[in-house]
N, C-alpha and C. Protein backbone atom coordinates (compact mmCIF):
# COMPACT_ATOMS: atom_id res chain seq x y z
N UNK A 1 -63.73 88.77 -64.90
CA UNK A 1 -62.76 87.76 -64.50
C UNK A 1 -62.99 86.53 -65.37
N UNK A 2 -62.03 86.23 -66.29
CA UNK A 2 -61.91 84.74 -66.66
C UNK A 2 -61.93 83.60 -65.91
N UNK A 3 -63.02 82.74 -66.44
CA UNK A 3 -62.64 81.45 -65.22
C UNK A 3 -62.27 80.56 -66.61
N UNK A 4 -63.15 80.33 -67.52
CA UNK A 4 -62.76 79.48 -68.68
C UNK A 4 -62.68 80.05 -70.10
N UNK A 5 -62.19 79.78 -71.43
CA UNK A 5 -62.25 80.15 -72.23
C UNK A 5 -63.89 80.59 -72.70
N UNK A 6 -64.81 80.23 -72.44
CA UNK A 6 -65.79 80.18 -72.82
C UNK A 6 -67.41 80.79 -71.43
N UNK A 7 -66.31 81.14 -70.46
CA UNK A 7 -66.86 81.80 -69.28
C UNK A 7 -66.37 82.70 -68.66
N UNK A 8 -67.09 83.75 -68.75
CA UNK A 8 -66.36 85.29 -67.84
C UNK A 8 -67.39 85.59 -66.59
N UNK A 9 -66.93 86.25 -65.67
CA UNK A 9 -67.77 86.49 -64.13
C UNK A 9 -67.38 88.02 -64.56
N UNK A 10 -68.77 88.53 -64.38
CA UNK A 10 -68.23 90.34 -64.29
C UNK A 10 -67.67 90.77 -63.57
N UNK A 11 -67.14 91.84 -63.43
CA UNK A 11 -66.38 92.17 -62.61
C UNK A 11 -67.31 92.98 -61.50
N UNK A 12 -68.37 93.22 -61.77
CA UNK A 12 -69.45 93.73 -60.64
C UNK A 12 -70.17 92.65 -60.25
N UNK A 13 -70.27 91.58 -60.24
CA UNK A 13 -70.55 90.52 -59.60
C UNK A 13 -69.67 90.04 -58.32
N UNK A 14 -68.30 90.84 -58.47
CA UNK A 14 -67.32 90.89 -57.40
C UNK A 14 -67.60 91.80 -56.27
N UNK A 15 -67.57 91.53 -54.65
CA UNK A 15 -67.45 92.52 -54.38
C UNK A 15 -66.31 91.87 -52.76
N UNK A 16 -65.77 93.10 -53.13
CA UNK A 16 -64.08 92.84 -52.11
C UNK A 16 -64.58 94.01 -50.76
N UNK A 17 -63.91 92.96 -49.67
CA UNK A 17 -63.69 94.31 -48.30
C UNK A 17 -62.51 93.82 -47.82
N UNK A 18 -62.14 94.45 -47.49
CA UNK A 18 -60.58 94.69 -46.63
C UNK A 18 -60.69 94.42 -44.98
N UNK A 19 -60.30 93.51 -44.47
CA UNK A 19 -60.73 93.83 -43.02
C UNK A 19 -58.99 93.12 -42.68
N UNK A 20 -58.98 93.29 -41.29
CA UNK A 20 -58.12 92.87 -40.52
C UNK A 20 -57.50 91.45 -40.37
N UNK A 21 -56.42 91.16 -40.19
CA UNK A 21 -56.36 89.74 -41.14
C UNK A 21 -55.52 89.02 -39.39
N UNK A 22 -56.21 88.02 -38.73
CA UNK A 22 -55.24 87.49 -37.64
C UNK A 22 -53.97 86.59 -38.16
N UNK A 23 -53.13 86.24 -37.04
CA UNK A 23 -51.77 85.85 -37.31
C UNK A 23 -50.98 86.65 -37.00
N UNK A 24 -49.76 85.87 -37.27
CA UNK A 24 -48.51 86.70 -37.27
C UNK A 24 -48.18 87.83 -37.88
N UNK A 25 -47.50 88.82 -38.15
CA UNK A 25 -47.15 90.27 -38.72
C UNK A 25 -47.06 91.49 -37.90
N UNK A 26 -46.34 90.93 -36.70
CA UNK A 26 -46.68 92.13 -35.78
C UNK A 26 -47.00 93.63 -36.16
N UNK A 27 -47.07 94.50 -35.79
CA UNK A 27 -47.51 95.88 -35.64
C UNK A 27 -48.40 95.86 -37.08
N UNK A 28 -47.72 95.21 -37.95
CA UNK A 28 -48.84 95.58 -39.46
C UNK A 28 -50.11 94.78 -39.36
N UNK A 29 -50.24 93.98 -38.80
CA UNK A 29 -51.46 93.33 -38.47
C UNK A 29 -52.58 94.13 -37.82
N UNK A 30 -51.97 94.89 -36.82
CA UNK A 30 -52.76 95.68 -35.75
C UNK A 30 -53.48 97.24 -36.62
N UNK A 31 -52.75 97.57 -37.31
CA UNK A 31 -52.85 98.87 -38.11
C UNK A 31 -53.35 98.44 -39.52
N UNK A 32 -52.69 97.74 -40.67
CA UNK A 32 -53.39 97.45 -41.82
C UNK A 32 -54.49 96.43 -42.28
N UNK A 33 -55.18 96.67 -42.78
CA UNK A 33 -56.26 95.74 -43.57
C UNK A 33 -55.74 94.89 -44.46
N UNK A 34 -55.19 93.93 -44.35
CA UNK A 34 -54.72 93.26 -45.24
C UNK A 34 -55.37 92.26 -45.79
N UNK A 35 -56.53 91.45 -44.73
CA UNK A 35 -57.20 90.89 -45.23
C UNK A 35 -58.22 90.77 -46.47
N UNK A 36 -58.65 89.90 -46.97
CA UNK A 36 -59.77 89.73 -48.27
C UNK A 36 -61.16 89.03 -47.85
N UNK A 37 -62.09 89.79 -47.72
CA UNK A 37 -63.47 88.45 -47.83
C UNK A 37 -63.94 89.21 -49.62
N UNK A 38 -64.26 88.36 -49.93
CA UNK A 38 -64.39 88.47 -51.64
C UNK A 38 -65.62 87.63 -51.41
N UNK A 39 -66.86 88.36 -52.09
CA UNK A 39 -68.17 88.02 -52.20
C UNK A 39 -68.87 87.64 -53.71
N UNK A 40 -69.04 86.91 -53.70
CA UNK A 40 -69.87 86.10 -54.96
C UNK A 40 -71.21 85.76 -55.06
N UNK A 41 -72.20 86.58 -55.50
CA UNK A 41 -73.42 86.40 -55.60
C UNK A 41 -73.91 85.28 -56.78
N UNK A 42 -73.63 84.06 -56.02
CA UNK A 42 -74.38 83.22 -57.05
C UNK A 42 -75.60 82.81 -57.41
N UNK A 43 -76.74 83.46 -56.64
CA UNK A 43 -77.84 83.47 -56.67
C UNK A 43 -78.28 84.19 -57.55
N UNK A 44 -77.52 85.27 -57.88
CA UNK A 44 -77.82 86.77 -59.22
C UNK A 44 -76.99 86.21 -60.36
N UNK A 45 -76.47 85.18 -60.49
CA UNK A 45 -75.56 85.10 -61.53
C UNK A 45 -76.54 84.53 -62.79
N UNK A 46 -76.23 84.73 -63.77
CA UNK A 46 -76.79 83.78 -65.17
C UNK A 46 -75.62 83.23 -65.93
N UNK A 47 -74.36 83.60 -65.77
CA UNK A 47 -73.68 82.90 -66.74
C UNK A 47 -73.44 81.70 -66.30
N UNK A 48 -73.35 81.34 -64.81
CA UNK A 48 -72.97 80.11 -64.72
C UNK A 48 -73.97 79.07 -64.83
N UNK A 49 -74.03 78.07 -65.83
CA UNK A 49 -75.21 77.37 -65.97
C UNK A 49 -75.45 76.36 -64.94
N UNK A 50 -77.29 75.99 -65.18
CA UNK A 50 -77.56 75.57 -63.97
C UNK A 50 -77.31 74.07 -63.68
N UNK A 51 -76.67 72.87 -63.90
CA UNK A 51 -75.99 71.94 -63.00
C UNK A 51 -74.48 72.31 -62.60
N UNK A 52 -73.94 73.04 -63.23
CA UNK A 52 -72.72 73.53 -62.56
C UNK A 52 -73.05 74.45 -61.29
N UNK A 53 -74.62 74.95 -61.43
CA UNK A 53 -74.52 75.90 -60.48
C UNK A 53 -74.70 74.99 -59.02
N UNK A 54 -75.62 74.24 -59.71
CA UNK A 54 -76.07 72.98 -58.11
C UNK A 54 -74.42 72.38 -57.63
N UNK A 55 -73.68 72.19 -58.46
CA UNK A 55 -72.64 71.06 -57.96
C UNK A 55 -71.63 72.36 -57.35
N UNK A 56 -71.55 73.73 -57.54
CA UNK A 56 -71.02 74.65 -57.11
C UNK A 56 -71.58 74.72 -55.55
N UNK A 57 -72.99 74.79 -55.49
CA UNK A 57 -73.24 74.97 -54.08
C UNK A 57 -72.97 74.29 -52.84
N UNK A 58 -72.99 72.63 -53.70
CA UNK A 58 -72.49 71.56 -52.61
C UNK A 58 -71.07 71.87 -52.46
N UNK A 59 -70.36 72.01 -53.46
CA UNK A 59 -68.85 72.19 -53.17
C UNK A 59 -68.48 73.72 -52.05
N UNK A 60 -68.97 75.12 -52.21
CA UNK A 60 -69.02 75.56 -51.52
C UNK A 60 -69.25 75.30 -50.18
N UNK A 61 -70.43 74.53 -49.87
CA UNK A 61 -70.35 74.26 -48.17
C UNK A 61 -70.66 75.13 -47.30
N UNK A 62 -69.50 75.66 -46.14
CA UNK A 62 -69.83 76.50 -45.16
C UNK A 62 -69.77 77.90 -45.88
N UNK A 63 -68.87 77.73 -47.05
CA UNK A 63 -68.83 79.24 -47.74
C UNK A 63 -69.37 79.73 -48.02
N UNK A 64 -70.98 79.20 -48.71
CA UNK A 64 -72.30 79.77 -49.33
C UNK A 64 -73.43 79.91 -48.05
N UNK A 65 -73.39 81.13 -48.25
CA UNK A 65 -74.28 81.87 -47.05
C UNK A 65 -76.29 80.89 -47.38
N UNK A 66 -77.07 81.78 -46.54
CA UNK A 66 -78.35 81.24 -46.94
C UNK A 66 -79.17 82.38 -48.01
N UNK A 67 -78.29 83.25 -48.23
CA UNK A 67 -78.67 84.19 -49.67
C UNK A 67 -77.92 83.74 -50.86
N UNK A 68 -77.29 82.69 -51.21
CA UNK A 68 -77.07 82.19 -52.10
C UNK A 68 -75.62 83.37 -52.23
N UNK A 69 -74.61 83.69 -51.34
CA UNK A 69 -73.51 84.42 -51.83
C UNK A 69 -72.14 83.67 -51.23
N UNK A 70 -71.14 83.29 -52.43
CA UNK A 70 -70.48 82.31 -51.86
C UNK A 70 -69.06 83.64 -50.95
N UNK A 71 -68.79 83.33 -49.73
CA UNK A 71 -67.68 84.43 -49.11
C UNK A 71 -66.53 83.61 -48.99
N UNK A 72 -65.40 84.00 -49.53
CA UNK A 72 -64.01 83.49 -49.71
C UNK A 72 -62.82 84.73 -49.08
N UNK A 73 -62.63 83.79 -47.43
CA UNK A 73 -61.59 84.41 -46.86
C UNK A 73 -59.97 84.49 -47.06
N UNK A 74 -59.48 85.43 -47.34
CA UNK A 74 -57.87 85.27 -47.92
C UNK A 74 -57.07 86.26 -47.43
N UNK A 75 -56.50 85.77 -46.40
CA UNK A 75 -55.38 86.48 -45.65
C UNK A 75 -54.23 85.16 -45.09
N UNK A 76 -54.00 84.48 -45.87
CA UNK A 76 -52.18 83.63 -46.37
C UNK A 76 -50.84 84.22 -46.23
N UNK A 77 -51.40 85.68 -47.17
CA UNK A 77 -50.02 86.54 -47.30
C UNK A 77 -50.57 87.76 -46.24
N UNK A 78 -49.15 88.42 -46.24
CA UNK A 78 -49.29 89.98 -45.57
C UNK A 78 -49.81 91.22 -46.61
N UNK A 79 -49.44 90.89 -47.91
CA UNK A 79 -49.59 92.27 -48.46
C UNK A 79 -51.28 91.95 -49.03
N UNK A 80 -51.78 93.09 -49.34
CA UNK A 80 -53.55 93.16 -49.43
C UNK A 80 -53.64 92.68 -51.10
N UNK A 81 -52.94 92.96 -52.10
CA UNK A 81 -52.67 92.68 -53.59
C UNK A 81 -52.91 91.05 -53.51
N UNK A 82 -51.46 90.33 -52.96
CA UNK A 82 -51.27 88.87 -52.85
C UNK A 82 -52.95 88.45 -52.25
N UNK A 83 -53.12 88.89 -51.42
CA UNK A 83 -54.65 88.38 -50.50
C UNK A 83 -55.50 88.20 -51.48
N UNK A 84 -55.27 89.14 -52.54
CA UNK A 84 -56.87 89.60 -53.57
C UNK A 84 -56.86 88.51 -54.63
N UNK A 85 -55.41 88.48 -55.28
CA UNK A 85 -55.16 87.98 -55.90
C UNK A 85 -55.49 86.13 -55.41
N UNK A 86 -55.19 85.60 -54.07
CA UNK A 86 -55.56 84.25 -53.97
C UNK A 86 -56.77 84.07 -53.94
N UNK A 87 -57.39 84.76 -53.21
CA UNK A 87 -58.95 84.75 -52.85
C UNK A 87 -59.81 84.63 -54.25
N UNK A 88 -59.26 85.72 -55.43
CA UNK A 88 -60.28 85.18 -56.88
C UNK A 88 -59.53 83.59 -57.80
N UNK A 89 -57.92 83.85 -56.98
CA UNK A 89 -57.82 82.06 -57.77
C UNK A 89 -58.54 81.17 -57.29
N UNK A 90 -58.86 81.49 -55.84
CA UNK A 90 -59.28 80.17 -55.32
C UNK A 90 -61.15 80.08 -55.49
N UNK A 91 -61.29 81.13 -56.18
CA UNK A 91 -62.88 81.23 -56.50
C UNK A 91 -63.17 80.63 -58.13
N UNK A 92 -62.49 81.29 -58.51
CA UNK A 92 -62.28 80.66 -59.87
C UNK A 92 -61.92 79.33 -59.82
N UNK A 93 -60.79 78.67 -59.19
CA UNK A 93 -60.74 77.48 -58.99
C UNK A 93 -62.26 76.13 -58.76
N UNK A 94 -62.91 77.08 -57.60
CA UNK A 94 -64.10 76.42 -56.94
C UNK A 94 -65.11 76.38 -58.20
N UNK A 95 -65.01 77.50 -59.64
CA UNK A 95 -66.03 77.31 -60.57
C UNK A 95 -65.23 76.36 -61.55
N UNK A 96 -64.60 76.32 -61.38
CA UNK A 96 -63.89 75.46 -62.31
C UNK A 96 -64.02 73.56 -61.96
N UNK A 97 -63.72 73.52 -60.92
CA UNK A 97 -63.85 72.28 -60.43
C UNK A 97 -65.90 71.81 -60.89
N UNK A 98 -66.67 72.95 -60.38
CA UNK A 98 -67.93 72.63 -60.52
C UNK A 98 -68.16 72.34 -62.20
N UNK A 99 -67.45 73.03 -62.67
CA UNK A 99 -68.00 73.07 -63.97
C UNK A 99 -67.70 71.56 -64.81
N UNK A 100 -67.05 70.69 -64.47
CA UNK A 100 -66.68 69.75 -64.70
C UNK A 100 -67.98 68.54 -64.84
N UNK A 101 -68.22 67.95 -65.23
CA UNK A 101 -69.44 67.08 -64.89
C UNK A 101 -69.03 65.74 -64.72
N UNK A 102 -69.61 64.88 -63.69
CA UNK A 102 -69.37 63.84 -63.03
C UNK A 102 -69.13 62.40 -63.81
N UNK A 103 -68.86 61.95 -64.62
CA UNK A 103 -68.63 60.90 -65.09
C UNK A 103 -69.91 59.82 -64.95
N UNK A 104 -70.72 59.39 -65.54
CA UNK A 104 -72.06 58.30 -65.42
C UNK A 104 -71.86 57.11 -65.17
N UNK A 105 -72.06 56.66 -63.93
CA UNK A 105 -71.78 55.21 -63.91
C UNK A 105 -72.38 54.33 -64.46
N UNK A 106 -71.88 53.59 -65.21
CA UNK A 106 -72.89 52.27 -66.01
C UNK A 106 -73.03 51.09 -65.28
N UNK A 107 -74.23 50.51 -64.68
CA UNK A 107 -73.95 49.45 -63.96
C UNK A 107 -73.82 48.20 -64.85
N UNK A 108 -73.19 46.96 -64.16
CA UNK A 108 -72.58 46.09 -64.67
C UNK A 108 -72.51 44.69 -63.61
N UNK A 109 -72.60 43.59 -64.40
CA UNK A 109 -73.14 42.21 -63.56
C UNK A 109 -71.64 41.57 -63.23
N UNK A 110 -71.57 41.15 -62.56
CA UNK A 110 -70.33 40.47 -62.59
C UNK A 110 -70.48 39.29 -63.41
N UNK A 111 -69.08 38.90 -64.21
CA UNK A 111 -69.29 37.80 -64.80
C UNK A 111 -69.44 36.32 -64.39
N UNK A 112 -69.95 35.18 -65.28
CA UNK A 112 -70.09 34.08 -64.28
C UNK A 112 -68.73 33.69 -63.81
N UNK A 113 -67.56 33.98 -64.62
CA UNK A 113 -66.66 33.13 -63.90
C UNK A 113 -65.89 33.90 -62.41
N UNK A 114 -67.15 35.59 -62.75
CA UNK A 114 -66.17 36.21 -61.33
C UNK A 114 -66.93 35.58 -59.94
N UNK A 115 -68.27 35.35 -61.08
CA UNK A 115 -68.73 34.67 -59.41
C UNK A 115 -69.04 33.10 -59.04
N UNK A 116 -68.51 32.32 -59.53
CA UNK A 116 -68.11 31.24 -59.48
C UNK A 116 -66.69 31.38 -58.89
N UNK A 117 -65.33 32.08 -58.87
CA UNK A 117 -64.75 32.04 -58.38
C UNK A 117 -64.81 32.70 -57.22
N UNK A 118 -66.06 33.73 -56.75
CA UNK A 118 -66.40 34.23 -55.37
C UNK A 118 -66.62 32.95 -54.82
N UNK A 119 -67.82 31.93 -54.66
CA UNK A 119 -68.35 30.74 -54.13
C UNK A 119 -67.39 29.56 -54.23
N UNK A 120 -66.22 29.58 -54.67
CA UNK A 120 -65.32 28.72 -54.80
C UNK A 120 -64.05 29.06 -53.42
N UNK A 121 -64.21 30.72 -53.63
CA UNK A 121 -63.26 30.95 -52.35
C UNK A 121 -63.97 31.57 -50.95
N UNK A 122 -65.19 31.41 -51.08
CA UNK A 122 -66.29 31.34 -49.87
C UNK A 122 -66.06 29.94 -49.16
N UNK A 123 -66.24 28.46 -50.36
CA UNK A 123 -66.11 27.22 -49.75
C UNK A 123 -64.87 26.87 -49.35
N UNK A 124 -63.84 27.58 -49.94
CA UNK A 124 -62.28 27.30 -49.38
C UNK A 124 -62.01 27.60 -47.79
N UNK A 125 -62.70 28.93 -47.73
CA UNK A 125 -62.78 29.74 -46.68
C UNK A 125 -63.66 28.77 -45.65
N UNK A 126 -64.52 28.80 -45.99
CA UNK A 126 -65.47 27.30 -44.70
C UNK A 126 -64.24 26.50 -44.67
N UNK A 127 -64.22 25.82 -44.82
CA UNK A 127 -63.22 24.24 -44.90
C UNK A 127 -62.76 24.70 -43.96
N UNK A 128 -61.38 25.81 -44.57
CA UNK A 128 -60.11 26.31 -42.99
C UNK A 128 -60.90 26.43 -42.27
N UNK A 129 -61.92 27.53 -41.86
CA UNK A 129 -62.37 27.25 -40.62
C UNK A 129 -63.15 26.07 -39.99
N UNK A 130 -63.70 24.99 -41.15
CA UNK A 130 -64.16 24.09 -40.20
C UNK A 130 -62.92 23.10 -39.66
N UNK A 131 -62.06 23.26 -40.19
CA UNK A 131 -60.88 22.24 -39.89
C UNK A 131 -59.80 22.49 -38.43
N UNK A 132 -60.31 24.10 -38.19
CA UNK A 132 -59.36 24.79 -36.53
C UNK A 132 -60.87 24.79 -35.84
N UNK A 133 -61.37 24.38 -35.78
CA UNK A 133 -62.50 23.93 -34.49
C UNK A 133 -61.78 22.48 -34.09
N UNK A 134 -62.04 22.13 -32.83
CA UNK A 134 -61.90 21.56 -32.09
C UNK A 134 -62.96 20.62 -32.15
N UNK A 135 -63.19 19.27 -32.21
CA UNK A 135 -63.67 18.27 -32.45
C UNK A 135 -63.79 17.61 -30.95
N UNK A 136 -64.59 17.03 -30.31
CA UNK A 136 -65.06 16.32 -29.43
C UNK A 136 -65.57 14.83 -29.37
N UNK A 137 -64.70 13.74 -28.94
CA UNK A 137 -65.61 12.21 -29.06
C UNK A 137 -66.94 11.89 -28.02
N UNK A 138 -67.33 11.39 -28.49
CA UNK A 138 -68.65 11.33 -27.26
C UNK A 138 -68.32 9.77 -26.60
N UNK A 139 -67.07 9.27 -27.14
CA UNK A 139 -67.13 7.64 -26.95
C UNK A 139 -66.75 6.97 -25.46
């Protein structure tokens, strides 16, 4: 399976079962397997390298078992083809998104005049409120 030009998932790294899919579809629901759980052993994998593999696991979530196998449920459609077919977009999707790397934040000071104009509209801010208090003579 292609996920990127430069990354393939074997195809025995896949492994598909068919089970019973709930919802609507009367009588074909009750009788066909239409459903998809599509299994991904990412714990056995080597092509996917390893910070894509860490940022894959957080993104997985409830999907990645505690054997390191990510399970992707797909029963959307009625027919078992359509099921198969979303279940590896949306896996491929999930390596795709990981494979991306996070952008580095550079930290940065604010300038003096941003913070000179913070403490300028801090003291503006006092004033109005000292000016709606209520004042008392003692005379």
């Amino acid at each position: 399976m292609r996920v990127t030009p430069s990354l393939d998932i074997d195809e025995t790294e896949l492994e598909e079962r068919f089970v019973r899919a709930s919802g609507p579809g009367g009588q074909n629901v009750n009788k066909v397997s239409t459903a998809v759980e599509l299994r991904f052993n990412l714990a056995a994998n080597a092509s996917i390298p390893g910070d894509a593999r860490a940022r894959l696991k957080r993104l997985a979530g409830r999907r990645l078992t505690t054997d390191g196998v990510i399970v992707i449920q797909a029963d959307r459609f009625r027919s078992q083809e359509q099921n198969r077919a979303d279940a590896r977009e949306r896996l491929t999707e999930l390596i795709e998104q990981a494979l991306v790397r996070p952008k580095l934040r550079i930290k940065t000071k604010p300038s003096r005049g941003a913070r000179e104009e913070r403490m300028n509209s801090k003291t503006v801010r006092g004033k109005v409120k000292k000016m709606r208090s209520r004042r008392v003579d003692l005379d």
